[in-house]
PDB file of N, CA and C in Angstrom:
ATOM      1  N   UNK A   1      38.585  23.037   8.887  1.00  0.00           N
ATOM      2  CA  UNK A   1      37.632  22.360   8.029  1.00  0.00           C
ATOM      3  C   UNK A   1      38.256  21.068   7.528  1.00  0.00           C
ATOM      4  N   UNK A   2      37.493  19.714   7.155  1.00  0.00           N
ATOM      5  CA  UNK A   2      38.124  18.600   6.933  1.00  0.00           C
ATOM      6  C   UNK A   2      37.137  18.492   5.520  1.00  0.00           C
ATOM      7  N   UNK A   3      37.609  17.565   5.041  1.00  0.00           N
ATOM      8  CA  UNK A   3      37.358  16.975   3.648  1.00  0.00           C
ATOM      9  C   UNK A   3      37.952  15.758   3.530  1.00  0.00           C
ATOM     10  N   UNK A   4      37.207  14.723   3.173  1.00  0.00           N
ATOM     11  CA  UNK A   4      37.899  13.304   3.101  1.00  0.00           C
ATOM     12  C   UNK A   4      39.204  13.096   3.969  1.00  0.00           C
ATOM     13  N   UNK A   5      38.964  13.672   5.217  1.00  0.00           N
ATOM     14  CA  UNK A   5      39.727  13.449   6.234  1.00  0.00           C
ATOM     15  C   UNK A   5      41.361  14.225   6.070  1.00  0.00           C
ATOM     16  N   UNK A   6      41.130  15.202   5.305  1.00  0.00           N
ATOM     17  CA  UNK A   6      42.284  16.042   4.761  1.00  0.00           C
ATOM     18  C   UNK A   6      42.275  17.630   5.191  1.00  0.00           C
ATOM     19  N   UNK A   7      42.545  18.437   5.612  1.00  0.00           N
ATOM     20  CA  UNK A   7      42.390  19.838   6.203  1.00  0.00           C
ATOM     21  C   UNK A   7      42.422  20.999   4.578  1.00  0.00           C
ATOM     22  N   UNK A   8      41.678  21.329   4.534  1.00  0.00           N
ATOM     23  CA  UNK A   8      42.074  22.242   3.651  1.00  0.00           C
ATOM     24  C   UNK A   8      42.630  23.757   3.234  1.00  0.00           C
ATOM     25  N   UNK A   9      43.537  24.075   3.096  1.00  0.00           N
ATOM     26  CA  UNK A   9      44.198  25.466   3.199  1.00  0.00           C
ATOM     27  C   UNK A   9      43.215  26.263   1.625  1.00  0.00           C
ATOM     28  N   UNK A  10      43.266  27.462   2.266  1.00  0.00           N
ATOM     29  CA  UNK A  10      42.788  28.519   1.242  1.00  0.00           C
ATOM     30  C   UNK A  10      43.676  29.464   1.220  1.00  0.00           C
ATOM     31  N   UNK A  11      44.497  29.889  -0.108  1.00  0.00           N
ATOM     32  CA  UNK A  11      44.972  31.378  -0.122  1.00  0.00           C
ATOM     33  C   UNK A  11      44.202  32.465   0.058  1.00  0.00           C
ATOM     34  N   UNK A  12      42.523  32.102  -0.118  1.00  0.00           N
ATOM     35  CA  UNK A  12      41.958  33.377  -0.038  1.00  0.00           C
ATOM     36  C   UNK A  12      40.363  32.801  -0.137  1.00  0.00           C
ATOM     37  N   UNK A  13      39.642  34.110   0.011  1.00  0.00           N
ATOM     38  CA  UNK A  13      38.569  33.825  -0.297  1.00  0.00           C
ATOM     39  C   UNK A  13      37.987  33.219  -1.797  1.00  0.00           C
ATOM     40  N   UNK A  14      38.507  34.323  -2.635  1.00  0.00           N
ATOM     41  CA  UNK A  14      37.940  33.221  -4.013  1.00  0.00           C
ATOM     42  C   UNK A  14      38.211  32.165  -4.372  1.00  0.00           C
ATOM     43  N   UNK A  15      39.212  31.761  -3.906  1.00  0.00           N
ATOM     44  CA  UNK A  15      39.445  30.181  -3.344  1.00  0.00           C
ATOM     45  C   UNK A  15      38.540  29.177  -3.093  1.00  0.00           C
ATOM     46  N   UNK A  16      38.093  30.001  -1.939  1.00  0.00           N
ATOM     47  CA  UNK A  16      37.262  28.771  -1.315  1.00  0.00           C
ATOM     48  C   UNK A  16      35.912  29.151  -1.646  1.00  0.00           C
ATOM     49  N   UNK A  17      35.360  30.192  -2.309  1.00  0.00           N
ATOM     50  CA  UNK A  17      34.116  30.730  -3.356  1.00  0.00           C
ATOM     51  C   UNK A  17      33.753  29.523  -4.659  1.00  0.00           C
ATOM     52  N   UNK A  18      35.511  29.911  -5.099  1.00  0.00           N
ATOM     53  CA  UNK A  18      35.324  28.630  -6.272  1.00  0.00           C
ATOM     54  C   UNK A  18      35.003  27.381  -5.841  1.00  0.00           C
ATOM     55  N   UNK A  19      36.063  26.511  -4.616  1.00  0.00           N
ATOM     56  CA  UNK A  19      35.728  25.519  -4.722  1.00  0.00           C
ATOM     57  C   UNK A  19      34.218  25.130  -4.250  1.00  0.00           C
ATOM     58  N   UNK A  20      33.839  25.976  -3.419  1.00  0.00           N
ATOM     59  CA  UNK A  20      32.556  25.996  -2.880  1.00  0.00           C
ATOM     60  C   UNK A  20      31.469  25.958  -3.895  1.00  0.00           C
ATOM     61  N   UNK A  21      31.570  26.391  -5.372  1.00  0.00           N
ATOM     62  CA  UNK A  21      30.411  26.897  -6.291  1.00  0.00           C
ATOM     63  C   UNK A  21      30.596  25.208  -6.894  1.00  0.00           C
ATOM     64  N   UNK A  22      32.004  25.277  -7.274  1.00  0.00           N
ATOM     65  CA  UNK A  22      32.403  23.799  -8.072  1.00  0.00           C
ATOM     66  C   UNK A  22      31.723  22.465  -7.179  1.00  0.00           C
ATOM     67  N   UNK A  23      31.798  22.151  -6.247  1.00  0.00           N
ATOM     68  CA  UNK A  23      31.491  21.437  -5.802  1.00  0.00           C
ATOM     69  C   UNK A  23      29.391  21.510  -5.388  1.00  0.00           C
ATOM     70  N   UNK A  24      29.090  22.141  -5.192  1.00  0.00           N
ATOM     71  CA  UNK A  24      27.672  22.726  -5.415  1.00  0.00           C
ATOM     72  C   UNK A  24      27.316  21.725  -6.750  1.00  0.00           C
ATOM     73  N   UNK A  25      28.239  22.486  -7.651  1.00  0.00           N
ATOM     74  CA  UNK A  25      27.830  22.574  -9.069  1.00  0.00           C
ATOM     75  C   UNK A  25      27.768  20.728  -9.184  1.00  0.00           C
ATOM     76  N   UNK A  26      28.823  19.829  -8.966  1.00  0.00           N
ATOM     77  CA  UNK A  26      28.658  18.606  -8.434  1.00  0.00           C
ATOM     78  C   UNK A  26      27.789  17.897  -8.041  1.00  0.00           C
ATOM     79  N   UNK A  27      27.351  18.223  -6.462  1.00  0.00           N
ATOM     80  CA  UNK A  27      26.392  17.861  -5.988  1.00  0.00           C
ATOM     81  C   UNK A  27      24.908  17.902  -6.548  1.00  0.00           C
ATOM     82  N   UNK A  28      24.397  19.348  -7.432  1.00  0.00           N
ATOM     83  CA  UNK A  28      23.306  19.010  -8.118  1.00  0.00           C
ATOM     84  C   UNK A  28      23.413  18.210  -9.589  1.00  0.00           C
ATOM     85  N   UNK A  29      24.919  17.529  -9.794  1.00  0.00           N
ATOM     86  CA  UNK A  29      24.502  16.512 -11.141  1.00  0.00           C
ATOM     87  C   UNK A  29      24.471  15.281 -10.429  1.00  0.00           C
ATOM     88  N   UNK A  30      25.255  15.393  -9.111  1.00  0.00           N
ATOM     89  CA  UNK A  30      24.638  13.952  -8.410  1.00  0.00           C
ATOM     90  C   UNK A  30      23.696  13.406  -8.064  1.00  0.00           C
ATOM     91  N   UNK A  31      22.769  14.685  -7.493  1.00  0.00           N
ATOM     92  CA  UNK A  31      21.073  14.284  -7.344  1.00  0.00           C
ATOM     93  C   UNK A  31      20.754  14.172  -8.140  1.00  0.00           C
ATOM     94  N   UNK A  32      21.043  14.897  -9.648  1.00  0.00           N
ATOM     95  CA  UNK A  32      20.077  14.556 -10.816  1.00  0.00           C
ATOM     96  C   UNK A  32      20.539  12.803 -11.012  1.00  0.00           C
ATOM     97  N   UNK A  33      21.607  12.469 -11.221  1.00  0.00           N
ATOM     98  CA  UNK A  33      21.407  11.068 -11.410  1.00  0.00           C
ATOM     99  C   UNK A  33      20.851  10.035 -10.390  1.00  0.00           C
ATOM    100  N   UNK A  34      20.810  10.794  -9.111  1.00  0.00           N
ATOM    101  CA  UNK A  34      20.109   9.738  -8.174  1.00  0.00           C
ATOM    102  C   UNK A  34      18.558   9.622  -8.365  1.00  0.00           C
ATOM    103  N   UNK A  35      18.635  10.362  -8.839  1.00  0.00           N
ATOM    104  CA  UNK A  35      16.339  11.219  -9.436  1.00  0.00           C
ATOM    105  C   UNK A  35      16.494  10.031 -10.262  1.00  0.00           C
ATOM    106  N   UNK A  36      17.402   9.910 -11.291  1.00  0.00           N
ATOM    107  CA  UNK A  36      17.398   9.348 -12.805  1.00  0.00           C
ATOM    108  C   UNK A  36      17.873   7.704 -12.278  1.00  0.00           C
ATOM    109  N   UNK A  37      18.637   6.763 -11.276  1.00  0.00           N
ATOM    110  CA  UNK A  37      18.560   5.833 -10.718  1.00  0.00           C
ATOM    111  C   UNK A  37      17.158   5.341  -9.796  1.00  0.00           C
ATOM    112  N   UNK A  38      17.020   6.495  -9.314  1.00  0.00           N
ATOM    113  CA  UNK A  38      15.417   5.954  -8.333  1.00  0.00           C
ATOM    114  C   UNK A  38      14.195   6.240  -9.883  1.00  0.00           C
ATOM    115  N   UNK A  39      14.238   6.589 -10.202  1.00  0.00           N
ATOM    116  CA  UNK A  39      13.256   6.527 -11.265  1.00  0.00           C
ATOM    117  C   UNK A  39      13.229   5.140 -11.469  1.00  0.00           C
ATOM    118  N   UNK A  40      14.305   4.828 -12.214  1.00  0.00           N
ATOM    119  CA  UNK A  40      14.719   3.193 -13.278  1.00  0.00           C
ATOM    120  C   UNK A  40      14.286   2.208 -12.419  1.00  0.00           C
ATOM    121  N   UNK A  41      14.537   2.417 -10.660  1.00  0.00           N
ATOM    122  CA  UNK A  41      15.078   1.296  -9.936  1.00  0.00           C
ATOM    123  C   UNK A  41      13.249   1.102  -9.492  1.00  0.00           C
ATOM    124  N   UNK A  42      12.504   2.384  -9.870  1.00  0.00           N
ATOM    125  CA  UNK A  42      11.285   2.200  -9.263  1.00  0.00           C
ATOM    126  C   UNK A  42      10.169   1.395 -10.402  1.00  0.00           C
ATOM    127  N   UNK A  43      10.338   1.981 -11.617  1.00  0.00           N
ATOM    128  CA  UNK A  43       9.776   1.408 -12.552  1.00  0.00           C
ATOM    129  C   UNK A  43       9.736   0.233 -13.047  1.00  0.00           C
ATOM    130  N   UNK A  44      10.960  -0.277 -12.438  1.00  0.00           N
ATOM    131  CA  UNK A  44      11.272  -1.942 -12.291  1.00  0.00           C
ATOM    132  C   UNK A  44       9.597  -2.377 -11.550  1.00  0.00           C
ATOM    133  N   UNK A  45       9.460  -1.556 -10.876  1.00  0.00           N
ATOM    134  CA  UNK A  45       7.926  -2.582  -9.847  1.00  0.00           C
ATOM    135  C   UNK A  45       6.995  -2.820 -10.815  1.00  0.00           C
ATOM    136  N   UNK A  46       7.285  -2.721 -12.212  1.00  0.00           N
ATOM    137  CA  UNK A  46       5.925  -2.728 -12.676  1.00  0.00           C
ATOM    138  C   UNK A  46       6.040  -4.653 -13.316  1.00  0.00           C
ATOM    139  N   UNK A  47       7.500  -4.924 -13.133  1.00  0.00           N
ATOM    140  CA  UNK A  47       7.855  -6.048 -13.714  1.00  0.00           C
ATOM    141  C   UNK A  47       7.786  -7.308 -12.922  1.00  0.00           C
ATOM    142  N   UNK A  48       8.409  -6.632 -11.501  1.00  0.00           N
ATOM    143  CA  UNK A  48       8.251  -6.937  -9.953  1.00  0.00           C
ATOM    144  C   UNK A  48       7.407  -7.767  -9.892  1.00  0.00           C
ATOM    145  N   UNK A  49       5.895  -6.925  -9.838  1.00  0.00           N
ATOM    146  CA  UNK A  49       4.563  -7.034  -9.488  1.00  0.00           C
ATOM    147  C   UNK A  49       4.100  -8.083 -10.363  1.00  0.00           C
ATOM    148  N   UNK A  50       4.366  -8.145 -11.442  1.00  0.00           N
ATOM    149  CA  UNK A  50       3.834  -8.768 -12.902  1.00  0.00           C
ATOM    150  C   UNK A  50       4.150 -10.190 -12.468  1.00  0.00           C
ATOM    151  N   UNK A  51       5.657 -10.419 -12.259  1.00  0.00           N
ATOM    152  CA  UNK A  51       6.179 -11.430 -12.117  1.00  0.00           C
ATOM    153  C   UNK A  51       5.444 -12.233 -10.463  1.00  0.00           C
ATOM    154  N   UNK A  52       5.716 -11.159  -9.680  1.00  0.00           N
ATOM    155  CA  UNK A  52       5.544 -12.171  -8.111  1.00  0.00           C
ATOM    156  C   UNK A  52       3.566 -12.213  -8.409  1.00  0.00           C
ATOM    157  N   UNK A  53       2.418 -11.428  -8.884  1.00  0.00           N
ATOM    158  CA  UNK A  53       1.241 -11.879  -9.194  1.00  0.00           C
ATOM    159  C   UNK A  53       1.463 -13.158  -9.937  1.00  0.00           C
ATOM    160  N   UNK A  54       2.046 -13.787 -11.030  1.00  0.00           N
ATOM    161  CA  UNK A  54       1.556 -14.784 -11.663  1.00  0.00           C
ATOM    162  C   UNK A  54       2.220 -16.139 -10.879  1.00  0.00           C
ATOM    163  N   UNK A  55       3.293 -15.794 -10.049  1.00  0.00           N
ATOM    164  CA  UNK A  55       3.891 -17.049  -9.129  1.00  0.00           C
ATOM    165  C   UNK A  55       2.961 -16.835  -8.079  1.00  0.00           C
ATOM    166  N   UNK A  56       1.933 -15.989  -7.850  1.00  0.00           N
ATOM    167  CA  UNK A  56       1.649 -16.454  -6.372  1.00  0.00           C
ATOM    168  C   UNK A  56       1.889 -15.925  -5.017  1.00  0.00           C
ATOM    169  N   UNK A  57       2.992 -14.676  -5.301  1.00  0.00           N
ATOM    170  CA  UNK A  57       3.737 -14.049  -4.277  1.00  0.00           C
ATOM    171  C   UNK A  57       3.723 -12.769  -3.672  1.00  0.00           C
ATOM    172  N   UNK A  58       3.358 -12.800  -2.336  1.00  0.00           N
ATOM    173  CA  UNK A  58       2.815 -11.456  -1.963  1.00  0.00           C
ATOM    174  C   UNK A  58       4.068 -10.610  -2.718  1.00  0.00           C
ATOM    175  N   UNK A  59       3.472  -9.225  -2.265  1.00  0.00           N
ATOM    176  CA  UNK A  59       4.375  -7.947  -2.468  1.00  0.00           C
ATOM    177  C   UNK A  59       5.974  -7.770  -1.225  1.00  0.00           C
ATOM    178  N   UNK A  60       5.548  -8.089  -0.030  1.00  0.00           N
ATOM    179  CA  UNK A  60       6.139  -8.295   0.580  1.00  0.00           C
ATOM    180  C   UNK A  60       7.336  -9.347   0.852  1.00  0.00           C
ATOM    181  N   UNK A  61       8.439  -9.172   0.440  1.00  0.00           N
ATOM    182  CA  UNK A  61       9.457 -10.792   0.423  1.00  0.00           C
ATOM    183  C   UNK A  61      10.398 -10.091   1.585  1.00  0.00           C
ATOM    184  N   UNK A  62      10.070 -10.522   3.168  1.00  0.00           N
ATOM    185  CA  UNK A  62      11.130 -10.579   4.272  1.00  0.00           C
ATOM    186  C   UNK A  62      12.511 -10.897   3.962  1.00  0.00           C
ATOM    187  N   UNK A  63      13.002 -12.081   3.083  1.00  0.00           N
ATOM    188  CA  UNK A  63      14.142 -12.723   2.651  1.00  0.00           C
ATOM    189  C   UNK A  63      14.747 -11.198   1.896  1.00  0.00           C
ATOM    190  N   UNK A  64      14.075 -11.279   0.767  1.00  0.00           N
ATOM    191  CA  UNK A  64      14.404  -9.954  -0.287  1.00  0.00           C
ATOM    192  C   UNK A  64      15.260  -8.925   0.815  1.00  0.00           C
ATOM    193  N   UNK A  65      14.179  -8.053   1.699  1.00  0.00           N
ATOM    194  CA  UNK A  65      14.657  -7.110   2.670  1.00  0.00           C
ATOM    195  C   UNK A  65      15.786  -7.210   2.685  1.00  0.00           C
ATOM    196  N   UNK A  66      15.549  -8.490   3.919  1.00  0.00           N
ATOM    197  CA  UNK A  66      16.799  -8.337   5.153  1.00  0.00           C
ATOM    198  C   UNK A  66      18.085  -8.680   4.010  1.00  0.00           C
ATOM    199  N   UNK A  67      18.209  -9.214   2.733  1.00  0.00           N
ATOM    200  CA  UNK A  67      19.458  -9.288   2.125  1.00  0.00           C
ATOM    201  C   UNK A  67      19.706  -7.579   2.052  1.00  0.00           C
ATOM    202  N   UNK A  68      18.942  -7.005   1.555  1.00  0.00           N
ATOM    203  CA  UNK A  68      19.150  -5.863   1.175  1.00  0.00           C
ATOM    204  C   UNK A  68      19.748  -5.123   2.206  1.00  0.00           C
ATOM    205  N   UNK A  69      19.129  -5.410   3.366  1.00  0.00           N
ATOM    206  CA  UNK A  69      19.690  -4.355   4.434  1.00  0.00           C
ATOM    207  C   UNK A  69      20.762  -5.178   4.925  1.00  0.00           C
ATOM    208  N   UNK A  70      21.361  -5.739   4.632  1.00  0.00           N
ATOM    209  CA  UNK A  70      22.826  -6.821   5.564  1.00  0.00           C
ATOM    210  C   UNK A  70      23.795  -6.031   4.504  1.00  0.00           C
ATOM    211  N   UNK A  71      23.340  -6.353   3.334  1.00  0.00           N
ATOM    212  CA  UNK A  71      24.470  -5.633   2.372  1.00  0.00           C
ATOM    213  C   UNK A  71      23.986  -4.185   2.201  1.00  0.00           C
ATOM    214  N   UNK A  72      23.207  -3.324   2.579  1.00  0.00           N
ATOM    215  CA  UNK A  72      23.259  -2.075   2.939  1.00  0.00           C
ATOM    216  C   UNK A  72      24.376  -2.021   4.518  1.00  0.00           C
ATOM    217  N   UNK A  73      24.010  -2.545   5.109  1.00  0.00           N
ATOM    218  CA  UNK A  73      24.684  -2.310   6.556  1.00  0.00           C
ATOM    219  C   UNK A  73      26.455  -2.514   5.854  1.00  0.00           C
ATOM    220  N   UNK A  74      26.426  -3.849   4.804  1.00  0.00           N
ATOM    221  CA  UNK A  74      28.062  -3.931   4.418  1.00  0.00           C
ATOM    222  C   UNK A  74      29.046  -3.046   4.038  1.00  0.00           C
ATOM    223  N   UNK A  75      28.394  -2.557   3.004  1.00  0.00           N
ATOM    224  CA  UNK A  75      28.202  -0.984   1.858  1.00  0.00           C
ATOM    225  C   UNK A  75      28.588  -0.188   2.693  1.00  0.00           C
ATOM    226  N   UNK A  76      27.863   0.148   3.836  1.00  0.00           N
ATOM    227  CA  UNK A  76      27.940   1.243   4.715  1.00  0.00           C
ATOM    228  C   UNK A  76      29.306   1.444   5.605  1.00  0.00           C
ATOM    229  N   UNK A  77      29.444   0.356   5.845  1.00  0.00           N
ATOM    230  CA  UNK A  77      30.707   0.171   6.935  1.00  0.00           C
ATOM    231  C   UNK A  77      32.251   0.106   6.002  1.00  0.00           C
ATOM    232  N   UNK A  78      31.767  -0.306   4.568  1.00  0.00           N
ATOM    233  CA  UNK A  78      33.273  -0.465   3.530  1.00  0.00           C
ATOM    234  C   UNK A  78      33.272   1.238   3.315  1.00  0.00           C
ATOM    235  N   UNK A  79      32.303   1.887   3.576  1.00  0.00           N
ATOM    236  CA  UNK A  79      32.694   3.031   2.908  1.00  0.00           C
ATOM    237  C   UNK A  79      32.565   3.994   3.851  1.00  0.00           C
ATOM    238  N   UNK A  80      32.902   3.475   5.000  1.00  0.00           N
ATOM    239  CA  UNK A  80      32.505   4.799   6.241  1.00  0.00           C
ATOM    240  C   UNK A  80      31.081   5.408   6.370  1.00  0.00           C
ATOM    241  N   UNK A  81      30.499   5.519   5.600  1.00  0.00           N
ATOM    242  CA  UNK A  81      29.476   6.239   5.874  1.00  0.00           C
ATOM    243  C   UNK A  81      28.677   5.632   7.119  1.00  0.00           C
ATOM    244  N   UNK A  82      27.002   6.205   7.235  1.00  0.00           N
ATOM    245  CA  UNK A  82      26.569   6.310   8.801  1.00  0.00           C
ATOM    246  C   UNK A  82      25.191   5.156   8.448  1.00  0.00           C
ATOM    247  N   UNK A  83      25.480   4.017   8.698  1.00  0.00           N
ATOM    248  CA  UNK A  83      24.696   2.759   8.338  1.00  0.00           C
ATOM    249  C   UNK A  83      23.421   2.724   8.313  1.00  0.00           C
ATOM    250  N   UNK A  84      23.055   3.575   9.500  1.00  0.00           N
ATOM    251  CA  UNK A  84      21.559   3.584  10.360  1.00  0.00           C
ATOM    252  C   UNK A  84      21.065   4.577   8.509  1.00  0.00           C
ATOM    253  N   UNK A  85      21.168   5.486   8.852  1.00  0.00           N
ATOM    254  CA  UNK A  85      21.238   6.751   7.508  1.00  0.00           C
ATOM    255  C   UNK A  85      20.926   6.165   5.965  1.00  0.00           C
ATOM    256  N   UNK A  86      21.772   5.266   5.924  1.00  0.00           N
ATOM    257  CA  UNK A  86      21.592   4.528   4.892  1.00  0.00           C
ATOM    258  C   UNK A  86      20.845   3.565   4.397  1.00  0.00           C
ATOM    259  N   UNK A  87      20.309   2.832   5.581  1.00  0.00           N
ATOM    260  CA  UNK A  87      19.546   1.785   5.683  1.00  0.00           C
ATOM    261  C   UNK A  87      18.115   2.393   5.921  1.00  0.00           C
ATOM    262  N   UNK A  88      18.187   3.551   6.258  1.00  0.00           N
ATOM    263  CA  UNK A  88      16.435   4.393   6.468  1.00  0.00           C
ATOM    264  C   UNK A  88      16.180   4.703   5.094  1.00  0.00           C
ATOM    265  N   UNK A  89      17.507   5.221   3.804  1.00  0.00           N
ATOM    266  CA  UNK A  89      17.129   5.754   2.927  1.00  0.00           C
ATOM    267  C   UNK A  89      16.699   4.125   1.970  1.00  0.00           C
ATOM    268  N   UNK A  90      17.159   2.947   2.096  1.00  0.00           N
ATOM    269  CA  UNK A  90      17.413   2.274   1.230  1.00  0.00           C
ATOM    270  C   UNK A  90      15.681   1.492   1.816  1.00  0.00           C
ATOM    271  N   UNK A  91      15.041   1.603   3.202  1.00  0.00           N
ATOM    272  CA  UNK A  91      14.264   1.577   3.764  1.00  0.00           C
ATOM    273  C   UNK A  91      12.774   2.337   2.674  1.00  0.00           C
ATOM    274  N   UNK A  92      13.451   3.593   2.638  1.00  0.00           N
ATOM    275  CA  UNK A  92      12.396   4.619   1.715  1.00  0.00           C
ATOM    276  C   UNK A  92      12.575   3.762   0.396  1.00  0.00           C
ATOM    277  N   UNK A  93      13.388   3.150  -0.192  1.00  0.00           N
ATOM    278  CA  UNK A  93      13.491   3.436  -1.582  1.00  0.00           C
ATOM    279  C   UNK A  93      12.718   2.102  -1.873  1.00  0.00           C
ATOM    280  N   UNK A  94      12.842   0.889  -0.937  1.00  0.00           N
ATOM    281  CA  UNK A  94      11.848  -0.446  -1.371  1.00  0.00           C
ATOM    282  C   UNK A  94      10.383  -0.105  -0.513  1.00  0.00           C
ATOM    283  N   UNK A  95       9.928   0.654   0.369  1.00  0.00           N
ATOM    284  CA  UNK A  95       8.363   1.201   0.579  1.00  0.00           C
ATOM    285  C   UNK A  95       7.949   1.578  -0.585  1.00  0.00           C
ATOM    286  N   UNK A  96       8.774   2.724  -1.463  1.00  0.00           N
ATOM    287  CA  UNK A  96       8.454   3.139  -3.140  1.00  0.00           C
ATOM    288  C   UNK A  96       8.173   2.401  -3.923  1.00  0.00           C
ATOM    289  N   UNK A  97       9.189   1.092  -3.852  1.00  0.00           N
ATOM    290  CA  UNK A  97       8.789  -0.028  -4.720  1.00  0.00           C
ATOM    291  C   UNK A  97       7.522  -0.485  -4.418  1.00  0.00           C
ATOM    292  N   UNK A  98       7.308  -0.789  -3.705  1.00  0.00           N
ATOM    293  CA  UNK A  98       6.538  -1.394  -2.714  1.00  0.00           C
ATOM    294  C   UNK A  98       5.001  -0.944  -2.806  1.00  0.00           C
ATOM    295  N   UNK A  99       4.832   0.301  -2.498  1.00  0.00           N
ATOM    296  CA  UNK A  99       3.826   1.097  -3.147  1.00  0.00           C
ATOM    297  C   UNK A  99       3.310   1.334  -3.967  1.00  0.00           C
ATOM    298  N   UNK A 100       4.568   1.176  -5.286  1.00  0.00           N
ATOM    299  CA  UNK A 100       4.191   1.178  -7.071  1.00  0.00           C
ATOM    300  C   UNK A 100       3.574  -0.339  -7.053  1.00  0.00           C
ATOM    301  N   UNK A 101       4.223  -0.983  -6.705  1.00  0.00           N
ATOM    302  CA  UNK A 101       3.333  -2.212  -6.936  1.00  0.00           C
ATOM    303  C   UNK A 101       2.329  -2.093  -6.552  1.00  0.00           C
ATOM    304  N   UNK A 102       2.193  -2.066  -5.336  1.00  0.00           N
ATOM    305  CA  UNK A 102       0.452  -2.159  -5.033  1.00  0.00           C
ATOM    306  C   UNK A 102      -0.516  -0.963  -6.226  1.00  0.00           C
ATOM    307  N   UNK A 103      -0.055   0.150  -6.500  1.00  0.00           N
ATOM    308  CA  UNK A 103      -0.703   0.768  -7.633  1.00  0.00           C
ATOM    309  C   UNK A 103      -0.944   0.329  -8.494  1.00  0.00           C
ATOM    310  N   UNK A 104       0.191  -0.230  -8.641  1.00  0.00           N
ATOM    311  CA  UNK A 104      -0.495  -1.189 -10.643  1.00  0.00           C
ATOM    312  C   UNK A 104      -0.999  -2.455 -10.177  1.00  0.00           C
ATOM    313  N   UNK A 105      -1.010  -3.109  -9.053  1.00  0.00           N
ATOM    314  CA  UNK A 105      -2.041  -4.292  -8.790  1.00  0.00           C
ATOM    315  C   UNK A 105      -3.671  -3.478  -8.743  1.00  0.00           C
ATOM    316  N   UNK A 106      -3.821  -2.634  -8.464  1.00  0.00           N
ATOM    317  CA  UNK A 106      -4.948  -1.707  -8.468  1.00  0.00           C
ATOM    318  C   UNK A 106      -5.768  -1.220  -9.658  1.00  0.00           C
ATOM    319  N   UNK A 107      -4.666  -0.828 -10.537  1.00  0.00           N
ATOM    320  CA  UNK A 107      -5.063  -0.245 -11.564  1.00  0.00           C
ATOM    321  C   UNK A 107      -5.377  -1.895 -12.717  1.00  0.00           C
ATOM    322  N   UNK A 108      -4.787  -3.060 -11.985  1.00  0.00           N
ATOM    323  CA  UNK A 108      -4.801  -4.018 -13.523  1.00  0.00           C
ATOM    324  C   UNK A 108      -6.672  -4.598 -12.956  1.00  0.00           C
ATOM    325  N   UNK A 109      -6.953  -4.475 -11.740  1.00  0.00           N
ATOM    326  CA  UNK A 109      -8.079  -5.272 -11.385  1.00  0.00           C
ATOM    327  C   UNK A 109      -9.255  -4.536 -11.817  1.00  0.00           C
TER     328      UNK A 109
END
């Protein structure tokens, strides 16, 4: 078994019970703050929208994107992780934006 590229020895089973529960236990305060970041990062669209309606500016900014995904692709490669993976999720997370806006352009007309 590997871990941050490190092998890990167990004296035993409750060993690897514990670290197994501990790390669990981890992982669901990490999603809770990613719930609690995509929340914040989504509710921003309501300011988004506010702002690019009174300049004039579709919902859609190509420029916006592709920065996002060059420095998603950057992000990805400084930190090993799997780029494509990352760039689908970061993909989902401005469609969300993206979507809230068009809702509250809906709801203000």
């Amino acid at each position: 078994m590997k871990s941050n590229g490190e092998s890990k020895h167990f004296e035993n089973n409750e060993e690897a019970e514990i670290l197994l529960k501990e790390s669990r236990k981890r992982i669901d305060e990490i999603d809770n703050a990613l719930f609690d970041l995509i929340s914040q990062r989504t509710a921003l669209a309501k300011d988004i929208v506010f702002s690019k309606d009174y300049l004039g500016l579709p919902i859609y900014d190509k420029d916006r994107e592709e920065a996002i995904h060059k420095k998603i692709e950057k992000l990805s490669k400084e930190n090993n992780l799997d780029s494509e993976i990352i760039d689908q999720i970061f993909s989902m997370l401005t469609k969300l934006s993206k979507n809230m806006q068009k809702q509250i352009l809906k709801e203000e007309c």
